[in-house]
Protein backbone atom coordinates (compact mmCIF):
# COMPACT_ATOMS: atom_id res chain seq x y z
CA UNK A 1 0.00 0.00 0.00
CA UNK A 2 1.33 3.55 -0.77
CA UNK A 3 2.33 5.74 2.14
CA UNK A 4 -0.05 8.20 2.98
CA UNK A 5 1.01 11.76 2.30
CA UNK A 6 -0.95 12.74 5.83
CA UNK A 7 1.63 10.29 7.42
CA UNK A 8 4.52 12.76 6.41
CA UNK A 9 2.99 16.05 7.42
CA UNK A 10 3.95 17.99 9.92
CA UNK A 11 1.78 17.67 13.29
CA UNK A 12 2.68 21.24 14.34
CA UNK A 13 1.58 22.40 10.89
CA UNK A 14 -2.22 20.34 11.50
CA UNK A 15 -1.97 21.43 15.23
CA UNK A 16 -2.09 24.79 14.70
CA UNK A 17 -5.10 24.06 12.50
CA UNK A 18 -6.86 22.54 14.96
CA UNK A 19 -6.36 25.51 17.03
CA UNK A 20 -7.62 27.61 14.56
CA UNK A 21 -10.76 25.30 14.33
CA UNK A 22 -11.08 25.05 17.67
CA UNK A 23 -11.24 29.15 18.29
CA UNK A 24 -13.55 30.11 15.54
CA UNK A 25 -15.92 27.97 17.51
CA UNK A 26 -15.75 29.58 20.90
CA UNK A 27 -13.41 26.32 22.15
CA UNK A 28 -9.90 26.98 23.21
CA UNK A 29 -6.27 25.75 22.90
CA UNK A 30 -6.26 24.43 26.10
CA UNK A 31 -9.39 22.10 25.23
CA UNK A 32 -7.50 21.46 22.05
CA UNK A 33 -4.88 20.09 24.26
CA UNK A 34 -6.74 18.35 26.80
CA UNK A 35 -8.12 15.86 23.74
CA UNK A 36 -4.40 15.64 22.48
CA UNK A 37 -2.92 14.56 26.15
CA UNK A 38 -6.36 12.12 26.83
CA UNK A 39 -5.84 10.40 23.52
CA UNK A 40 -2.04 10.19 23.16
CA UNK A 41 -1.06 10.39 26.75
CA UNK A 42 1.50 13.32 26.66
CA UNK A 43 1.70 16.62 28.56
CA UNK A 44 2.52 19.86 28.06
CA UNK A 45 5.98 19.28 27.64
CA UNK A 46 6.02 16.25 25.08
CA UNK A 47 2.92 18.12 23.10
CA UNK A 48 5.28 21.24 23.08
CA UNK A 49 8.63 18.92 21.84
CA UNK A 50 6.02 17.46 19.27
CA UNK A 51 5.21 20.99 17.91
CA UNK A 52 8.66 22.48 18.66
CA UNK A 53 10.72 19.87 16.48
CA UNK A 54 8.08 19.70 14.34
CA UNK A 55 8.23 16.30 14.07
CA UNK A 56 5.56 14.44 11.30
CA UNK A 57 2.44 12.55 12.29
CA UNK A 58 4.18 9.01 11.97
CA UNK A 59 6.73 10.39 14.78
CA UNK A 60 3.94 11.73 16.84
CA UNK A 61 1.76 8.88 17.06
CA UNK A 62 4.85 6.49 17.41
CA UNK A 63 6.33 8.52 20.37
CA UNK A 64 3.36 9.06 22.54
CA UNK A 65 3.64 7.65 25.86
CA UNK A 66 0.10 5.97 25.80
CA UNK A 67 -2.55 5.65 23.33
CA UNK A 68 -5.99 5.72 25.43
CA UNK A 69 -7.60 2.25 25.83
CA UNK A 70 -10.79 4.05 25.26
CA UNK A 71 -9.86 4.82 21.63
CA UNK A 72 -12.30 2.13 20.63
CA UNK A 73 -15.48 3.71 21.94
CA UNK A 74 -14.47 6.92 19.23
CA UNK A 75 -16.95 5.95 16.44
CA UNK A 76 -18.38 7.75 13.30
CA UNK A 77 -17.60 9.86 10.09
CA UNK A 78 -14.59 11.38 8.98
CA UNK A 79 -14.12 12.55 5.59
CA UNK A 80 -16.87 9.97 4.76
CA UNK A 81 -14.70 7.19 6.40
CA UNK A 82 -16.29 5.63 9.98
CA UNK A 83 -13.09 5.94 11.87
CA UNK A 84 -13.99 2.53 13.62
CA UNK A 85 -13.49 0.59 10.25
CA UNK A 86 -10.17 2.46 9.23
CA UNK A 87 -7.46 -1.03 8.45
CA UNK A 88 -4.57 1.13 8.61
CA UNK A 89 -3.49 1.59 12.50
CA UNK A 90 -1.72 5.17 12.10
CA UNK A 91 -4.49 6.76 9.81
CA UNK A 92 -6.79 5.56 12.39
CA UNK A 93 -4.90 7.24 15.22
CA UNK A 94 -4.94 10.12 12.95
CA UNK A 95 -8.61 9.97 11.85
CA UNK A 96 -9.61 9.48 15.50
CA UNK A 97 -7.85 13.18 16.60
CA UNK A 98 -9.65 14.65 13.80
CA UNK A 99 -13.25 13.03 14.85
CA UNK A 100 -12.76 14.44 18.53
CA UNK A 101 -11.32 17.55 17.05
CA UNK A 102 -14.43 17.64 15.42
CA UNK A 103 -16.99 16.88 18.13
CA UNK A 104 -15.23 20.16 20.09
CA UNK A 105 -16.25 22.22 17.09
CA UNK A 106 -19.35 21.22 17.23
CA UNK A 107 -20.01 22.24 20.71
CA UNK A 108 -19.74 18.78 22.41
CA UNK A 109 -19.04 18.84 26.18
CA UNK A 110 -15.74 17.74 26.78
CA UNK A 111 -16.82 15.02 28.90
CA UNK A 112 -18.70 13.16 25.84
CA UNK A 113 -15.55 13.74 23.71
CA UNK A 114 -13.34 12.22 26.27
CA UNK A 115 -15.71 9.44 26.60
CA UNK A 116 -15.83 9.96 30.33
C-alpha cells in the first residue's frame, strides 16, 4: 500500500489548524490540548517537543507515551470514512484526533468527547 502523504505532514503544521478550528468555535487551545494529552497520553511538555521539532504525524503517534484504551469507543464519520473501520493503525490514530477535534467544534461537552 502507498504511504499516505498525511503520514509525512507535519503535526505542528495540523496542530495549529486545529487551534484555529477550535477558536472560531468559541473552544480553546487548552481544550485542544486536553483531547491531544487524553488520547495520546502526553503533557505539556512532550505536546510542546512534538510541535517544537516539528516532528511528522508518523513520529507523533509512534512517540506518545500511551494511546488511550478508550480509543475504541471513538466511532463515526470522517471525511466519509467511519473511523472505527479504518485497516490502517496510524491513519486511524490520525482519523480518530480529527473526529474528537471535530466533536469540540461542534459544541460537544468535553466530557462526551473524552468518553468519560
Amino acid at each position: 500500500m502507498a504511504r499516505q502523504h498525511i503520514f509525512d505532514m507535519s503535526f505542528a503544521s495540523v496542530y495549529r489548524l486545529y487551534i484555529q478550528k477550535a477558536e472560531r468555535k468559541e473552544r480553546t487551545k487548552e481544550e485542544v490540548d486536553e483531547i491531544i494529552f487524553w488520547l495520546t497520553g502526553y503533557d505539556e511538555d512532550g505536546l510542546a517537543e512534538q510541535v517544537e521539532k516539528e516532528y511528522d504525524f508518523t513520529t507523533f503517534f509512534a512517540k506518545a507515551p500511551k494511546m488511550n484504551p478508550n480509543t475504541e469507543l471513538i466511532k463515526g464519520l470522517v471525511c466519509g470514512v467511519r473511523v472505527e473501520e479504518i485497516e490502517d493503525p496510524l491513519m486511524q490514530k490520525i482519523r480518530y484526533l480529527d473526529k474528537l477535534i471535530d466533536e469540540l467544534a461542534k459544541g460537544k461537552k468535553m466530557e462526551k468527547i473524552l468518553r468519560s
